[in-house]
N, C-alpha and C. Protein backbone atom coordinates (compact mmCIF):
# COMPACT_ATOMS: atom_id res chain seq x y z
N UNK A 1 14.52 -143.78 72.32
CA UNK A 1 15.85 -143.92 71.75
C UNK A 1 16.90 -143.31 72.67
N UNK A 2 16.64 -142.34 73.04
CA UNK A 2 17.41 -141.54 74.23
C UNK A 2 17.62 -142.45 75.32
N UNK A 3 16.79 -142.88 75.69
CA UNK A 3 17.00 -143.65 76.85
C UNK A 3 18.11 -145.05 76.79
N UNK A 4 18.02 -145.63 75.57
CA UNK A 4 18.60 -146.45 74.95
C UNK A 4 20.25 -146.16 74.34
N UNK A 5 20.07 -144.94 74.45
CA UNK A 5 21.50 -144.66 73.86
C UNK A 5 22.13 -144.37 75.35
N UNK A 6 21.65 -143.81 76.22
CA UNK A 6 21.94 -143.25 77.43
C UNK A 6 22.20 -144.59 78.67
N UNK A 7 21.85 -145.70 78.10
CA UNK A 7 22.23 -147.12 78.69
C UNK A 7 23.21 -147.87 77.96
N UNK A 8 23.54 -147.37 76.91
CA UNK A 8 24.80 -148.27 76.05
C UNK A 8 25.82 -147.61 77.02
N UNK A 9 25.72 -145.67 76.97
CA UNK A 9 27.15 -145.46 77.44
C UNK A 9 27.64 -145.60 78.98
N UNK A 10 26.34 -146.27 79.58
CA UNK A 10 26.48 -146.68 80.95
C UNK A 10 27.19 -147.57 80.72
N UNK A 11 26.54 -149.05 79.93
CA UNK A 11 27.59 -150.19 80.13
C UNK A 11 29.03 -149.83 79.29
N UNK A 12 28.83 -149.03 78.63
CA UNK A 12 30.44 -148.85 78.08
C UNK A 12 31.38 -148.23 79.02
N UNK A 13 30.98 -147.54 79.55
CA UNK A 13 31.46 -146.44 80.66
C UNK A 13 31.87 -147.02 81.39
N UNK A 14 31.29 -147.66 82.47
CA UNK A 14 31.49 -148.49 83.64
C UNK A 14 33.13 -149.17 83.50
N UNK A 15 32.62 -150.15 83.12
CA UNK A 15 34.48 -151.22 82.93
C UNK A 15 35.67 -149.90 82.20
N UNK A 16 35.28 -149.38 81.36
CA UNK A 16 36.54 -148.14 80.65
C UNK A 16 36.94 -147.37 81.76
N UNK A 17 36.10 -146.60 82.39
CA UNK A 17 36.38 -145.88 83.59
C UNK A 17 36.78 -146.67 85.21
N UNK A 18 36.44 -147.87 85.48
CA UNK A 18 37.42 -148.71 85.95
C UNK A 18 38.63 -148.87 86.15
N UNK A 19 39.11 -149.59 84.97
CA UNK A 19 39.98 -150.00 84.42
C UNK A 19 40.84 -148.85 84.04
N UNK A 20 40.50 -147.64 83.70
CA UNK A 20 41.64 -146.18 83.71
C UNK A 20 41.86 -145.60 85.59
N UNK A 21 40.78 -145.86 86.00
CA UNK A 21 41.19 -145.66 87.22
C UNK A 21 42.05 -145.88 88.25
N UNK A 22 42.77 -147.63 87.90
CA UNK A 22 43.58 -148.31 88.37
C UNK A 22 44.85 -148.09 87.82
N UNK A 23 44.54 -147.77 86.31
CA UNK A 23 46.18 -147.29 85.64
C UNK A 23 46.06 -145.70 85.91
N UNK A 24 45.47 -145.08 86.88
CA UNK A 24 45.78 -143.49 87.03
C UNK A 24 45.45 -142.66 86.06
N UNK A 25 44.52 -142.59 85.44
CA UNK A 25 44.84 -141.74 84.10
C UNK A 25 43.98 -140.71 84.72
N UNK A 26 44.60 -139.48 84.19
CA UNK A 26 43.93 -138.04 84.63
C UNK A 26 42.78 -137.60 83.79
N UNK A 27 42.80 -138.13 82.27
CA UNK A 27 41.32 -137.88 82.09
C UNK A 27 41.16 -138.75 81.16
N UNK A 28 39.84 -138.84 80.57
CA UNK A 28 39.48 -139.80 79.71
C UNK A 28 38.52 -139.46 78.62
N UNK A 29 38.01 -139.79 77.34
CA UNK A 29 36.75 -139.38 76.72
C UNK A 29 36.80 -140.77 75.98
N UNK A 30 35.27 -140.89 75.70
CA UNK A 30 34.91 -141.74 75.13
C UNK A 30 33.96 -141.65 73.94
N UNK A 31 34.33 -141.71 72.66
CA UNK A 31 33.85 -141.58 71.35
C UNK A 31 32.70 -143.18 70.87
N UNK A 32 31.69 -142.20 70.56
CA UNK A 32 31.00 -143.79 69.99
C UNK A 32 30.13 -143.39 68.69
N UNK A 33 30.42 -143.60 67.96
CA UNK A 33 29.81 -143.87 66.41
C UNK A 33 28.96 -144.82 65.83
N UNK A 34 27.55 -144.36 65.96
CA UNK A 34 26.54 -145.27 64.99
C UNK A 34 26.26 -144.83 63.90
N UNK A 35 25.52 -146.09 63.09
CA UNK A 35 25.58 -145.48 61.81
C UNK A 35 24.31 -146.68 61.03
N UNK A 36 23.36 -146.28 60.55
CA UNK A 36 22.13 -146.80 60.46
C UNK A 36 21.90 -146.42 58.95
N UNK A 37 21.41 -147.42 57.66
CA UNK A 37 21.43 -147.18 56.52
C UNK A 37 20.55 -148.72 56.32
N UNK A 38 19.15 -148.05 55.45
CA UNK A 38 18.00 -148.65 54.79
C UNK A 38 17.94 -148.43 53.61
N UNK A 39 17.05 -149.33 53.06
CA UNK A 39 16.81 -149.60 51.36
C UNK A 39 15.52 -150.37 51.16
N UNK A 40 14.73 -150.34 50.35
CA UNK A 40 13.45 -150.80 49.91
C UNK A 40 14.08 -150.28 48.63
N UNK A 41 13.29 -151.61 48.05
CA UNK A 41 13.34 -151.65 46.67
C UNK A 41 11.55 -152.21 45.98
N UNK A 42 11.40 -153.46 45.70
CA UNK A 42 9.89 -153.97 45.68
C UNK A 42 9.24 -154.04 47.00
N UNK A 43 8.14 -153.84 47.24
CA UNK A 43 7.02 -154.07 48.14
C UNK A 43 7.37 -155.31 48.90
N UNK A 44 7.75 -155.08 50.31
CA UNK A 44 8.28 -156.21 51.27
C UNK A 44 9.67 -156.45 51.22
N UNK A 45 10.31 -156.04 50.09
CA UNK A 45 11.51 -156.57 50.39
C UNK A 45 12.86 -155.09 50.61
N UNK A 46 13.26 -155.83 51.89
CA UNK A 46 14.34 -154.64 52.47
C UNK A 46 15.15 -155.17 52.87
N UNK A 47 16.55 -154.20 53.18
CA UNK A 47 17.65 -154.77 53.88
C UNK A 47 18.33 -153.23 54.14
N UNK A 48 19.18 -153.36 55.57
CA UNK A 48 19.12 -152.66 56.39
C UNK A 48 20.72 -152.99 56.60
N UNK A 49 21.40 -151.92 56.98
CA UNK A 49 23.25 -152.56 57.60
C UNK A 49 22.89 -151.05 59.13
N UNK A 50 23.92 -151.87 59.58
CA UNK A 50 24.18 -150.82 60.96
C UNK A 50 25.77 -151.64 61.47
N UNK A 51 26.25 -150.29 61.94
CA UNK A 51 27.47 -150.50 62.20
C UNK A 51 27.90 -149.45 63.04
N UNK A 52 28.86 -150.13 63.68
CA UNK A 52 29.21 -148.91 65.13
C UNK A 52 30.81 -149.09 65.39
N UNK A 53 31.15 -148.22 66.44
CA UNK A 53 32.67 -147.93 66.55
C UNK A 53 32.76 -147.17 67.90
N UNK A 54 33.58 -147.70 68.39
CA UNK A 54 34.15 -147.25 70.31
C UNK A 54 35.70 -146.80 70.38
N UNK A 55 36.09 -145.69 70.29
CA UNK A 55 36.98 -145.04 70.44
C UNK A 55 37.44 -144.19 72.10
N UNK A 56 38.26 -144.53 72.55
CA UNK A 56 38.85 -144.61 74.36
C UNK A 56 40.25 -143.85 73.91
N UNK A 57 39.85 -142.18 74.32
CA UNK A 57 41.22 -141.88 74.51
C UNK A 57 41.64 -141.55 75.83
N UNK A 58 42.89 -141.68 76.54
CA UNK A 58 42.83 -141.44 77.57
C UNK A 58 44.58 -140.82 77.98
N UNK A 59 44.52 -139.61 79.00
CA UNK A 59 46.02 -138.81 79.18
C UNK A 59 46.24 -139.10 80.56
N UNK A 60 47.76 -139.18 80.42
CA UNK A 60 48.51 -139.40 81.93
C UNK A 60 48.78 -137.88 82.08
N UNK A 61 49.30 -137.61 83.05
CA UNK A 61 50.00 -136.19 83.49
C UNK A 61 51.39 -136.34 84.07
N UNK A 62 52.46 -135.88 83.82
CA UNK A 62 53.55 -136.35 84.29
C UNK A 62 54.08 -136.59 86.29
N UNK A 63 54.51 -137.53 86.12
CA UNK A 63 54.74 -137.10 87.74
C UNK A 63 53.54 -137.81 88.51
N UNK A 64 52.49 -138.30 87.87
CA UNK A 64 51.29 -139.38 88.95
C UNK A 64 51.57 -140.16 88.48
């Protein structure tokens, strides 16, 4: 799972940190929110939701 989470924020990373690089920004963080929720009820039958969220904040400094 580690490894898997540790390759999402590569591909997220990559193009965000890019793309701030060219508009100058002095720093950046990047927020990411999963969220994983199961249910069984009778024998075989389940259902499952997952849902996620990417939050990019990023500061100029005056004068660059």
């Amino acid at each position: 799972m580690g490894e898997r989470i540790r390759g999402l924020v590569g591909v997220l990373t990559a193009p965000i940190q890019q793309a701030l690089e060219g508009a100058k920004a002095a720093e950046w963080t990047l927020e990411v929110t999963m969220g994983l929720k199961g249910e069984t009820g009778l024998p075989f039958i389940a259902k499952g939701e997952a849902n996620g969220a990417v939050k990019v904040t990023a500061k100029w400094t005056k004068g660059s």
